[in-house]
C-alpha atoms as a PDB file:
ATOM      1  CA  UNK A   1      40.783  50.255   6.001  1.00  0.00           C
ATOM      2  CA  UNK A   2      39.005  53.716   5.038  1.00  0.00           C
ATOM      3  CA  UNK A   3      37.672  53.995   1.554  1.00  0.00           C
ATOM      4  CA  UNK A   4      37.524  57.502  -0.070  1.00  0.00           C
ATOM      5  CA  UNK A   5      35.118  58.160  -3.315  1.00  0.00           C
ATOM      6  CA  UNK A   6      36.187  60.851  -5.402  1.00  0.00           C
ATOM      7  CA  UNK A   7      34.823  62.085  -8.604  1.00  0.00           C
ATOM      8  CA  UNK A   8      35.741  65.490 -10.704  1.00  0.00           C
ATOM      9  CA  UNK A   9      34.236  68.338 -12.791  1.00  0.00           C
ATOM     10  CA  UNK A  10      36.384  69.578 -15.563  1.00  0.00           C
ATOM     11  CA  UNK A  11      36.077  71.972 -18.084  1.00  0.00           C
ATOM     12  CA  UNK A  12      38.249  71.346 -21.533  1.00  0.00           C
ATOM     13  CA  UNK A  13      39.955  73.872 -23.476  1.00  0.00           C
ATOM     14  CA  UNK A  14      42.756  73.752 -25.806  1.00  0.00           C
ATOM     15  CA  UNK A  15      46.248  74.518 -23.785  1.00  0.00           C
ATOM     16  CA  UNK A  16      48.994  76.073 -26.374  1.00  0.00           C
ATOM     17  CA  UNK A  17      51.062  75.512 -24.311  1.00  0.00           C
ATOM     18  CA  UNK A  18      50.702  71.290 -24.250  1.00  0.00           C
ATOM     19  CA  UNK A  19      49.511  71.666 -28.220  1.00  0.00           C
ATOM     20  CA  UNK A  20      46.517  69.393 -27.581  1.00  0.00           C
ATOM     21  CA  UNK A  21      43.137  69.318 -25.563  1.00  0.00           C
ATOM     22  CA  UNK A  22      43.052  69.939 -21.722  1.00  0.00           C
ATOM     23  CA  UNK A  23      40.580  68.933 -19.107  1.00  0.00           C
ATOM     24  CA  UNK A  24      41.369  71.735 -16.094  1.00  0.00           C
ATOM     25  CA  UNK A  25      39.378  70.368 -12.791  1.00  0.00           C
ATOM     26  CA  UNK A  26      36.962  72.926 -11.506  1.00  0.00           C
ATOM     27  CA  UNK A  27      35.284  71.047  -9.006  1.00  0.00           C
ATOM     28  CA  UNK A  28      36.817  68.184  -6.386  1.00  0.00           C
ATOM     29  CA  UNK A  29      34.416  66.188  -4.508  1.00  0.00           C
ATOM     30  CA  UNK A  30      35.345  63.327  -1.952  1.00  0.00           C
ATOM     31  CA  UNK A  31      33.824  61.218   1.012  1.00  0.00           C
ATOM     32  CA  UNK A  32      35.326  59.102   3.534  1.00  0.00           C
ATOM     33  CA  UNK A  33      33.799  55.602   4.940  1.00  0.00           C
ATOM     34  CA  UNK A  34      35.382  53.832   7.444  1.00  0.00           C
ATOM     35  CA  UNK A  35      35.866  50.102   7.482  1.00  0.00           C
ATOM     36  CA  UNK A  36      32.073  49.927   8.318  1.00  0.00           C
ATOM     37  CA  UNK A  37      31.141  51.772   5.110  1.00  0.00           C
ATOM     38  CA  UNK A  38      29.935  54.948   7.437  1.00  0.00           C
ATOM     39  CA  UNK A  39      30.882  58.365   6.209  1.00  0.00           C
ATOM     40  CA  UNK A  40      33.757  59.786   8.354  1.00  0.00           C
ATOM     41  CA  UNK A  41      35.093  63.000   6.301  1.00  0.00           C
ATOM     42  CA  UNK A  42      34.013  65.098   3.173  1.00  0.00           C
ATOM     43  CA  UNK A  43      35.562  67.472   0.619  1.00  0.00           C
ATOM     44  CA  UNK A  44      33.567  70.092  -1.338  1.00  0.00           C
ATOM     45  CA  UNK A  45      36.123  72.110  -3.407  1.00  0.00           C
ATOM     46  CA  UNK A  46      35.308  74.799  -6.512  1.00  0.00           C
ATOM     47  CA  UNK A  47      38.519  75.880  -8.161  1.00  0.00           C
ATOM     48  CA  UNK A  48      38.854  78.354  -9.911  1.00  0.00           C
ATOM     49  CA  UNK A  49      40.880  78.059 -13.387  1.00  0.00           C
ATOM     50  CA  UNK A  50      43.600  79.412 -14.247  1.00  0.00           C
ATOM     51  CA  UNK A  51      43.855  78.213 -17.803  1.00  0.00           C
ATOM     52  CA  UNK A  52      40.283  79.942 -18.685  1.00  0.00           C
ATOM     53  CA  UNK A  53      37.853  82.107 -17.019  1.00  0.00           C
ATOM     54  CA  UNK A  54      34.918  81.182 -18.646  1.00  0.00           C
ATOM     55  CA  UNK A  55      32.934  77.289 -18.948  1.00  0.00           C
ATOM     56  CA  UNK A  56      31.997  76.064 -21.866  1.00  0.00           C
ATOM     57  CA  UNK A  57      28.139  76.069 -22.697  1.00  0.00           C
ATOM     58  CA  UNK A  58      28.703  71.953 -22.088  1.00  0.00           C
ATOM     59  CA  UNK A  59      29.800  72.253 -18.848  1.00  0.00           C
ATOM     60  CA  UNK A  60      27.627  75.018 -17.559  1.00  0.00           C
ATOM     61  CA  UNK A  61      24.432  72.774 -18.642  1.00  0.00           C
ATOM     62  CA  UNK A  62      25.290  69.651 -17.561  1.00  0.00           C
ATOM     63  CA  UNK A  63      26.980  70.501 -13.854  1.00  0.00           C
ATOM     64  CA  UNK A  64      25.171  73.803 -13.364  1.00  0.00           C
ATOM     65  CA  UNK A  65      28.315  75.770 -12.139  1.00  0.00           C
ATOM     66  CA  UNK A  66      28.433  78.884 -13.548  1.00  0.00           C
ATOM     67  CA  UNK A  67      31.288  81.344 -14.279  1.00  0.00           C
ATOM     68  CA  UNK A  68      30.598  83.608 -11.513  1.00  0.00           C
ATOM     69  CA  UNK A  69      30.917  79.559  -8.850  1.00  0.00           C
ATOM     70  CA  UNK A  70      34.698  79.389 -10.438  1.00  0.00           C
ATOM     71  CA  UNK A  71      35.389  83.097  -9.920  1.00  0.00           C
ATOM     72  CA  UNK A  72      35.070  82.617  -6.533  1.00  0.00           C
ATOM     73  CA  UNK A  73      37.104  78.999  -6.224  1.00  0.00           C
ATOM     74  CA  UNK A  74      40.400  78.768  -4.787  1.00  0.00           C
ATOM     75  CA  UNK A  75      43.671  78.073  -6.676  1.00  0.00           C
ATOM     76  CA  UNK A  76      44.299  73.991  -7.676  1.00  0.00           C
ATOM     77  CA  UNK A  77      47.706  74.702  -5.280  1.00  0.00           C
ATOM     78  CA  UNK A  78      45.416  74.980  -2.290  1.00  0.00           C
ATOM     79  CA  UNK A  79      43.061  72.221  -3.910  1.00  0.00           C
ATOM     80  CA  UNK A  80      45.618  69.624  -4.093  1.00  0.00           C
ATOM     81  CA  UNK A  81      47.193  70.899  -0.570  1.00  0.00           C
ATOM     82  CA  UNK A  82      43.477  70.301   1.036  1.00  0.00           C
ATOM     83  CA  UNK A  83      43.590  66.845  -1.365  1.00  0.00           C
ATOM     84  CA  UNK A  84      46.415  65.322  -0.011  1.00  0.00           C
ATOM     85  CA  UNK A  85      45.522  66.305   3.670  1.00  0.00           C
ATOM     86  CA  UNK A  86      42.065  64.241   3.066  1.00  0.00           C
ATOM     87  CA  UNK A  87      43.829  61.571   2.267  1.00  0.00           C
ATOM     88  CA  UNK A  88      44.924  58.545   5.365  1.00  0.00           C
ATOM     89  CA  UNK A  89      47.038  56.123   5.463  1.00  0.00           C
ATOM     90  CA  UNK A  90      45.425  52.368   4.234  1.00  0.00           C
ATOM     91  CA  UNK A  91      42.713  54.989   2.285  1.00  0.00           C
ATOM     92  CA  UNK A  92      41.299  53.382  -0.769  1.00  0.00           C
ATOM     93  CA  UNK A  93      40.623  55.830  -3.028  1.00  0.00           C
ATOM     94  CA  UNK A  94      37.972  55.086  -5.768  1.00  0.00           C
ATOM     95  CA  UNK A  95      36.141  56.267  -8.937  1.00  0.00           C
ATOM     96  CA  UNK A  96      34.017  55.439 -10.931  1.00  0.00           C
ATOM     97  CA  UNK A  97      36.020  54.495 -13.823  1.00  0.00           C
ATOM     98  CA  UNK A  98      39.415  55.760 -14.365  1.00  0.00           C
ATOM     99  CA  UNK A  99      38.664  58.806 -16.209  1.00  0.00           C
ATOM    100  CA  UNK A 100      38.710  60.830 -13.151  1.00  0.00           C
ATOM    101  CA  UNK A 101      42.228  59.430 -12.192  1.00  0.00           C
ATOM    102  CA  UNK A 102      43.541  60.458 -15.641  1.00  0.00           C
ATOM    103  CA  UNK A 103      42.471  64.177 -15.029  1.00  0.00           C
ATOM    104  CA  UNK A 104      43.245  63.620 -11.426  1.00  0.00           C
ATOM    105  CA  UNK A 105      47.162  62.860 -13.061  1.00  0.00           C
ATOM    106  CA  UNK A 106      47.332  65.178 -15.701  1.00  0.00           C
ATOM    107  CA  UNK A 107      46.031  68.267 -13.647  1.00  0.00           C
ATOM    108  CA  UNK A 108      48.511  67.632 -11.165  1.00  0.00           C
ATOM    109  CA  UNK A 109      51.411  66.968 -13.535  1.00  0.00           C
ATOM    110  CA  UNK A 110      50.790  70.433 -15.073  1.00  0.00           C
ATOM    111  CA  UNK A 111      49.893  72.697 -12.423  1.00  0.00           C
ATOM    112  CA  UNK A 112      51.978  70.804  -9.541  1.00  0.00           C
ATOM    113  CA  UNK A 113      54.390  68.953 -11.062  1.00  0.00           C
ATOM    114  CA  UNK A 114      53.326  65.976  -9.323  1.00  0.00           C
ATOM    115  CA  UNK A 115      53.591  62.882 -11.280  1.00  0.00           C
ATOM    116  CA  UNK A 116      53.733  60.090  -8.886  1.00  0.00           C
ATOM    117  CA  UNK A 117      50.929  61.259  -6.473  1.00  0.00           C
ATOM    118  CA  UNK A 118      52.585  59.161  -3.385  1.00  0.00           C
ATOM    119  CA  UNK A 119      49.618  60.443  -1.021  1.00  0.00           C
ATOM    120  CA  UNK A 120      47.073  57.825  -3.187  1.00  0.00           C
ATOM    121  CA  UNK A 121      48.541  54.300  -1.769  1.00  0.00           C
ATOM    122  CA  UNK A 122      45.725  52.109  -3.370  1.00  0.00           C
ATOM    123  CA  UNK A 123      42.888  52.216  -6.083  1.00  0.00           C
ATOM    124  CA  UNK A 124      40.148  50.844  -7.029  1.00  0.00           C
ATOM    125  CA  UNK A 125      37.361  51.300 -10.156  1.00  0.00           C
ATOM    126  CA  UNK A 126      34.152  51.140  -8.588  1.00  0.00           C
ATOM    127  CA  UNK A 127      32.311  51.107 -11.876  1.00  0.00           C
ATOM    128  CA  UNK A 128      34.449  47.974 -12.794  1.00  0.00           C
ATOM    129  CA  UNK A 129      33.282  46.678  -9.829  1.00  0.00           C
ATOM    130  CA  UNK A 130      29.748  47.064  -9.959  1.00  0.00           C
ATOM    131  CA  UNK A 131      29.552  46.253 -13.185  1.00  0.00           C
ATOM    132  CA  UNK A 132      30.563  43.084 -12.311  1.00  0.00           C
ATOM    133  CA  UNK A 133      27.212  42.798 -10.672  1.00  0.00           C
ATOM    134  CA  UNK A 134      25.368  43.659 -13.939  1.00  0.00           C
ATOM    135  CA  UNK A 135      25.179  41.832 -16.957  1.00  0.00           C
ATOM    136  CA  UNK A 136      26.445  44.069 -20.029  1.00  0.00           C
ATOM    137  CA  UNK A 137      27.775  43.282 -23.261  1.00  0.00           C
ATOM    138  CA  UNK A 138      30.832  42.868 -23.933  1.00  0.00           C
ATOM    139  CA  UNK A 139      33.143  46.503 -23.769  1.00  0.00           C
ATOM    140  CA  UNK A 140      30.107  48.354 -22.615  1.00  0.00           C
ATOM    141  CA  UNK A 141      30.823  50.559 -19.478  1.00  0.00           C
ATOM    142  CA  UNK A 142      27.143  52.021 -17.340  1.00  0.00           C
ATOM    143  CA  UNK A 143      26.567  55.174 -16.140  1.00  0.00           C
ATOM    144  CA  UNK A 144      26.542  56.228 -12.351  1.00  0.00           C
ATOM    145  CA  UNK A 145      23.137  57.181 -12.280  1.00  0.00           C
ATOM    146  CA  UNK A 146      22.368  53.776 -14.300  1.00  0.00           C
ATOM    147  CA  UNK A 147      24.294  51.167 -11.605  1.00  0.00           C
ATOM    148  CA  UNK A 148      22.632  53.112  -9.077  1.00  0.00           C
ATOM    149  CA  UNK A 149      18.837  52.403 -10.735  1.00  0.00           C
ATOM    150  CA  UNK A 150      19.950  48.828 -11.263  1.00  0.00           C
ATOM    151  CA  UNK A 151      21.572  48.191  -7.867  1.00  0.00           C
ATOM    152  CA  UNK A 152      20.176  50.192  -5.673  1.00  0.00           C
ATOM    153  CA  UNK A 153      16.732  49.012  -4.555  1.00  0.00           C
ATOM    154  CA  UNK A 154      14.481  52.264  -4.023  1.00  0.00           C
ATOM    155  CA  UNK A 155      16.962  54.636  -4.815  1.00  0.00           C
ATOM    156  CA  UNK A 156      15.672  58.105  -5.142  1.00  0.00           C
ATOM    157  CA  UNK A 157      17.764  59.238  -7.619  1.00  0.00           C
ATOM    158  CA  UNK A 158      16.255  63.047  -6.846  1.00  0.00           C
ATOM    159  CA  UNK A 159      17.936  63.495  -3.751  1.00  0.00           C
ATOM    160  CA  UNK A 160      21.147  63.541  -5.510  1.00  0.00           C
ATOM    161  CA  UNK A 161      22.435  66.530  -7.945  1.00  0.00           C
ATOM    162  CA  UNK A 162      24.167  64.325 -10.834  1.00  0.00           C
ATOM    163  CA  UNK A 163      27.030  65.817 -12.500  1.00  0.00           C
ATOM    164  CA  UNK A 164      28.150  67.877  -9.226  1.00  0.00           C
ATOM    165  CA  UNK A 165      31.163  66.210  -7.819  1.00  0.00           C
ATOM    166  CA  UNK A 166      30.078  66.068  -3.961  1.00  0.00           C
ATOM    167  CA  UNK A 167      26.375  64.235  -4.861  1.00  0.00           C
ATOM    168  CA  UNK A 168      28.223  61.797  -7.320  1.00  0.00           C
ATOM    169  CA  UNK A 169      30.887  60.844  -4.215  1.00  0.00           C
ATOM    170  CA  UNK A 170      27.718  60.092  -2.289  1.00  0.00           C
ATOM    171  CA  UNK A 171      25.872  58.467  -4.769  1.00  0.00           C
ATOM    172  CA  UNK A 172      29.106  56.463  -5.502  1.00  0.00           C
ATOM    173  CA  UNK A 173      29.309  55.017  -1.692  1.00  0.00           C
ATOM    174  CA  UNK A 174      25.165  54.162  -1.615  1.00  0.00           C
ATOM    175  CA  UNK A 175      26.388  52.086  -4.810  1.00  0.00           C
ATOM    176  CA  UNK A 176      29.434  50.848  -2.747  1.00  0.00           C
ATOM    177  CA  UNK A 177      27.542  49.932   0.250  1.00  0.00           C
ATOM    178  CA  UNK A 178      24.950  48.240  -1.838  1.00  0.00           C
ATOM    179  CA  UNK A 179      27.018  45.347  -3.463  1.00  0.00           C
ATOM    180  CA  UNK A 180      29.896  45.554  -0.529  1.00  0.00           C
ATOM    181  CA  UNK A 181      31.455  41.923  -0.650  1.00  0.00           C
ATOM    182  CA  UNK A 182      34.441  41.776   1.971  1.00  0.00           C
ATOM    183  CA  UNK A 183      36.353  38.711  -0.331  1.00  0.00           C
ATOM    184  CA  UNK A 184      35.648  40.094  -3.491  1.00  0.00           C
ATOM    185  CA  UNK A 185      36.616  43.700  -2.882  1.00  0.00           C
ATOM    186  CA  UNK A 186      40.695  43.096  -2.684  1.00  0.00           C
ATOM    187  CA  UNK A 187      40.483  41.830  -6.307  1.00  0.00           C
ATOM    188  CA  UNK A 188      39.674  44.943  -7.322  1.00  0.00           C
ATOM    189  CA  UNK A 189      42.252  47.077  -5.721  1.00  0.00           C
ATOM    190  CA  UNK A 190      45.446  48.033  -6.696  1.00  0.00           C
ATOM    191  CA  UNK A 191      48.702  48.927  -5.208  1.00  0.00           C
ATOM    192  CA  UNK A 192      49.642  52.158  -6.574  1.00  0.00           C
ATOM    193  CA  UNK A 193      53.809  51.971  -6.081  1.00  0.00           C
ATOM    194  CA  UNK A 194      53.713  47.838  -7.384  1.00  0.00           C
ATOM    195  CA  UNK A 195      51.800  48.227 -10.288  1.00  0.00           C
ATOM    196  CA  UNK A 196      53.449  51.041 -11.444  1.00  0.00           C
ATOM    197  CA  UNK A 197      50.110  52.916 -12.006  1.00  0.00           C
ATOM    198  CA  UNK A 198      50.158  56.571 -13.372  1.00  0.00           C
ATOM    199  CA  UNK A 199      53.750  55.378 -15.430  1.00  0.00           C
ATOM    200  CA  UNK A 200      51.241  52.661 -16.888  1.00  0.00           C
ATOM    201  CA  UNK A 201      48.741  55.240 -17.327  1.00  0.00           C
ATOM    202  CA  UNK A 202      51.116  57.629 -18.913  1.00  0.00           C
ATOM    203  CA  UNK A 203      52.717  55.956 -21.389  1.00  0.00           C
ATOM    204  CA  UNK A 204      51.687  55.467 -24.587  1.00  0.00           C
ATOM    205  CA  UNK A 205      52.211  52.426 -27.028  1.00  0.00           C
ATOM    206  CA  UNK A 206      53.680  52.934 -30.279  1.00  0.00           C
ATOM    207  CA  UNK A 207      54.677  50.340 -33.322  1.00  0.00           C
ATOM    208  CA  UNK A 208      58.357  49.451 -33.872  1.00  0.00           C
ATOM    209  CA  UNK A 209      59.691  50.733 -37.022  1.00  0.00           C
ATOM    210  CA  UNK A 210      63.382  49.845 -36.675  1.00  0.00           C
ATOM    211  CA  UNK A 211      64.553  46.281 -37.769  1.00  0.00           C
ATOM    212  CA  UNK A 212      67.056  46.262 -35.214  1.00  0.00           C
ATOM    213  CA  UNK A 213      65.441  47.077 -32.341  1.00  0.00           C
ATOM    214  CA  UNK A 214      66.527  45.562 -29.392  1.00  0.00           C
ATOM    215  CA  UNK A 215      62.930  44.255 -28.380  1.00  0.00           C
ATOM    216  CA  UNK A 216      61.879  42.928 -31.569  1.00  0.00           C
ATOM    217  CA  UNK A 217      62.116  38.915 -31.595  1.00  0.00           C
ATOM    218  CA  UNK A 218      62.950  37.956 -35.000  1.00  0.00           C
ATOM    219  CA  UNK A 219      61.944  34.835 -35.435  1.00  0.00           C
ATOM    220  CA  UNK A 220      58.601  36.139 -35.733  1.00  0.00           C
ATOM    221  CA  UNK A 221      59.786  36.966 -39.168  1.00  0.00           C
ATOM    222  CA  UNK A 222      60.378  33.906 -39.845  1.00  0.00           C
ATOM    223  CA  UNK A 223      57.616  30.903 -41.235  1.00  0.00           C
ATOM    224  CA  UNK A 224      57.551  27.422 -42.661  1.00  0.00           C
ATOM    225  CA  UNK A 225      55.182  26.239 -45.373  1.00  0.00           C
ATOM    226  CA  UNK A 226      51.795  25.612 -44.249  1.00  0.00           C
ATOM    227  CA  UNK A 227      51.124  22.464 -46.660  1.00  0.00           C
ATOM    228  CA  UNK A 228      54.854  20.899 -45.866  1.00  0.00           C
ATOM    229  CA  UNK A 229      56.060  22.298 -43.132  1.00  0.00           C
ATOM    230  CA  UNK A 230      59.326  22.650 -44.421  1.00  0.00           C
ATOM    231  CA  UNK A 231      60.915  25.887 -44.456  1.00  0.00           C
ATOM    232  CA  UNK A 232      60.678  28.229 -46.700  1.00  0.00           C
ATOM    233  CA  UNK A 233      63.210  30.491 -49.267  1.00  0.00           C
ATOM    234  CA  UNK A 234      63.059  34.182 -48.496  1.00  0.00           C
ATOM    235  CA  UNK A 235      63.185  36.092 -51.745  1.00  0.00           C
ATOM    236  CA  UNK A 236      63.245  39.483 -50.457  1.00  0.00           C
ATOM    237  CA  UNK A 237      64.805  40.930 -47.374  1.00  0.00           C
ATOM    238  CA  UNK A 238      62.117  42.420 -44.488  1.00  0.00           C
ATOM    239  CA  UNK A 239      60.986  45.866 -45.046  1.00  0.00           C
ATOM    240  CA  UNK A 240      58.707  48.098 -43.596  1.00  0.00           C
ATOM    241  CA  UNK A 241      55.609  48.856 -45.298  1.00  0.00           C
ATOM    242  CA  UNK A 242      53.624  51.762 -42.911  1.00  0.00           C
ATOM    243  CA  UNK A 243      53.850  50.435 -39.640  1.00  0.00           C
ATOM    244  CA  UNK A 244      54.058  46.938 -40.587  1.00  0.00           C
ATOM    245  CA  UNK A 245      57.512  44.626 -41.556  1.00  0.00           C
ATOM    246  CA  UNK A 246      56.847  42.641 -45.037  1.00  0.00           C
ATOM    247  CA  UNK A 247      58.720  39.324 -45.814  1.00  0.00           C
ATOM    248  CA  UNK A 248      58.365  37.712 -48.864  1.00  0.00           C
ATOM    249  CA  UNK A 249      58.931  33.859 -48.972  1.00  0.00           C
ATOM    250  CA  UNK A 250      58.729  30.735 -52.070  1.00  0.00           C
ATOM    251  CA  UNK A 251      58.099  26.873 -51.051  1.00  0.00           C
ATOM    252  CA  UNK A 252      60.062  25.270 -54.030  1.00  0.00           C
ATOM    253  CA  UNK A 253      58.028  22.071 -53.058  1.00  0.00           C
ATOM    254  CA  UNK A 254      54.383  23.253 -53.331  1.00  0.00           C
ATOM    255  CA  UNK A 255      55.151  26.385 -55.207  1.00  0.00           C
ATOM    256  CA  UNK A 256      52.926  28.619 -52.817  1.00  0.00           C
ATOM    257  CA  UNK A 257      54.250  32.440 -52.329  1.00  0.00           C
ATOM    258  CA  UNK A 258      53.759  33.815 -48.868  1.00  0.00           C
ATOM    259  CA  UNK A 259      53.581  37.522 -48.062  1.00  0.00           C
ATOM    260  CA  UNK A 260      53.993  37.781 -44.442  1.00  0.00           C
ATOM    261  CA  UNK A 261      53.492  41.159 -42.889  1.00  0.00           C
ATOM    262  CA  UNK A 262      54.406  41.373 -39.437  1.00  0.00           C
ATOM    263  CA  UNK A 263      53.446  44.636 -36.486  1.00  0.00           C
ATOM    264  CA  UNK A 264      55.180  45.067 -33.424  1.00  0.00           C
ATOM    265  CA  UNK A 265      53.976  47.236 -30.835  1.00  0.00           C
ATOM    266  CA  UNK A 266      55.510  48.405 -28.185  1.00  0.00           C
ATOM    267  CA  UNK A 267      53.139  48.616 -24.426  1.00  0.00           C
ATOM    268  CA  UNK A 268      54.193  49.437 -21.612  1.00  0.00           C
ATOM    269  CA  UNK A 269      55.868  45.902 -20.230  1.00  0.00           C
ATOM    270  CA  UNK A 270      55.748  43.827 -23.344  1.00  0.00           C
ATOM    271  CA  UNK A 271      55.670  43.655 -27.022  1.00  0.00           C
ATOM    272  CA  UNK A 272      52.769  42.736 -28.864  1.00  0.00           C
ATOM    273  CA  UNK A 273      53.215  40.690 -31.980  1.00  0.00           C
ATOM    274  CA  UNK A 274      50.491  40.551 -34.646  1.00  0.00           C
ATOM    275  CA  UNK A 275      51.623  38.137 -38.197  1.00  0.00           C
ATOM    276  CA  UNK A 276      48.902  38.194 -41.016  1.00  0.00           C
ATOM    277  CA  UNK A 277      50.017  35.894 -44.066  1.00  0.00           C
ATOM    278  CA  UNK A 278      48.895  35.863 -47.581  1.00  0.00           C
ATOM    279  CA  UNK A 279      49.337  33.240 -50.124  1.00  0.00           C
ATOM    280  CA  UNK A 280      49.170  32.490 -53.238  1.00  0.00           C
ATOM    281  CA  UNK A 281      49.956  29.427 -55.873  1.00  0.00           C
ATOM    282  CA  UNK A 282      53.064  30.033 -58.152  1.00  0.00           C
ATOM    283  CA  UNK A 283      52.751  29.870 -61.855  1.00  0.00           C
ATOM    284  CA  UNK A 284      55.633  27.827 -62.240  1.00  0.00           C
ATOM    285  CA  UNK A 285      54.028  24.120 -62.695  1.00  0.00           C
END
């Protein structure tokens, strides 16, 4: 099995065209390992943009490309055409997080209209990975440069240039190499095609609003008294509050009123149910 580190540059600008924020790739870097972990195969690409011809001031700082680098790239078409040639069959690809596979997606969506990308078989997030080797609070993700410190026993950071896509591949696979652990890698990978990855990645969740939707369970609208047990008398049909259904119930036993607002959102392959309840005593004695 080869394994094939990639990381990205990108420079975002706002695309009229898309109404919203867009990160166009303007640097591809990617190394090969073979099963042994030993580099087989680079890629060093500068492409030039074709949404802008000028970096932001962010960019140009932090990756040290400058306009006149881009001005002499070559198109994303020939990009993704060297991309997908780089890539073998059984090739892991990883990254480190999957912020470079969301670019990855949405550049080629746009300028290829590539959604699937079929040539990436398997995946796997390296910094997920690592940081399983690292103890971090809860949520927190670590910079590249930061695993490599803390993993990597006499790293010299200085031999790599950070923020250029090529040195980050590299520095990616010492990391890699490092904490290599034959039975623990396969939990980490993915299969692209059963996991349904980039349609995961693509969709977005969103709350049910319609009462009658064919995925909304309703007995979630439903409750029983919390003192009794018993059910309860609805006094007001569900309705929908902002994103949220409201029921209003009466206990005739205990004379507690319950407000129950229920939120159903929609993911990608199930619904997610979230019920807060507020009570209070009637003034009926």
């Amino acid at each position: 099995m080869n394994y094939i580190a990639l990381d990205l540059e990108w420079n975002t600008i706002y695309n009229r065209k898309l109404k919203r924020f867009f990160c166009e790739i303007i640097e591809i870097g990617a190394v090969k390992l073979n099963k042994n972990l030993k580099e087989t195969a680079r890629l060093d690409l500068i492409v030039k943009p074709e949404l802008t011809k000028r970096l932001s001031n962010t960019v140009k700082r932090l990756t040290r490309i400058t306009n006149d680098d881009i001005s002499k790239g070559i198109s994303f078409k020939e990009a993704a055409k060297k991309l997908r040639k780089f890539f073998s069959y059984g090739s892991v690809l990883m990254t480190w997080s999957n912020t470079d596979m969301l670019v990855l997606h949405e550049n080629f969506s746009f300028f290829e209209n590539d959604e699937k990308l079929l040539f990436i078989k398997k995946y796997m997030d390296l910094q997920k990975y690592a940081s399983s080797f690292i103890e971090l609070p809860k949520g927190r993700q670590i910079a590249l440069s930061d695993a490599a410190e803390v993993l990597c026993a006499n790293m010299d950071l200085k031999a790599y240039k950070l923020h250029r896509a090529l040195d980050d591949c590299r520095l990616s696979c010492a990391i890699f190499r490092e904490i290599f652990d034959k039975k623990a890698v396969p939990k980490y990978i993915t299969d692209m095609k059963k996991t349904q990855y980039f349609d995961r990645i693509k969709f977005k969740s969103y709350f049910i609003t319609k009462i009658n939707h064919p995925n909304i369970d309703k007995s979630h609208l439903e409750m029983k008294c919390t003192c009794n047990g018993k059910n309860l008398i609805r006094t007001r049909k569900a309705k929908l509050a902002g994103k949220a259904f409201v029921v209003n119930y009466n206990c005739n036993e205990c004379g507690k009123r319950y407000y129950l607002q229920v939120r159903f959102r929609q993911t990608f392959d199930k619904v997610l149910v979230s019920r807060v309840i507020e009570t209070t005593e009637s003034k009926r004695r």
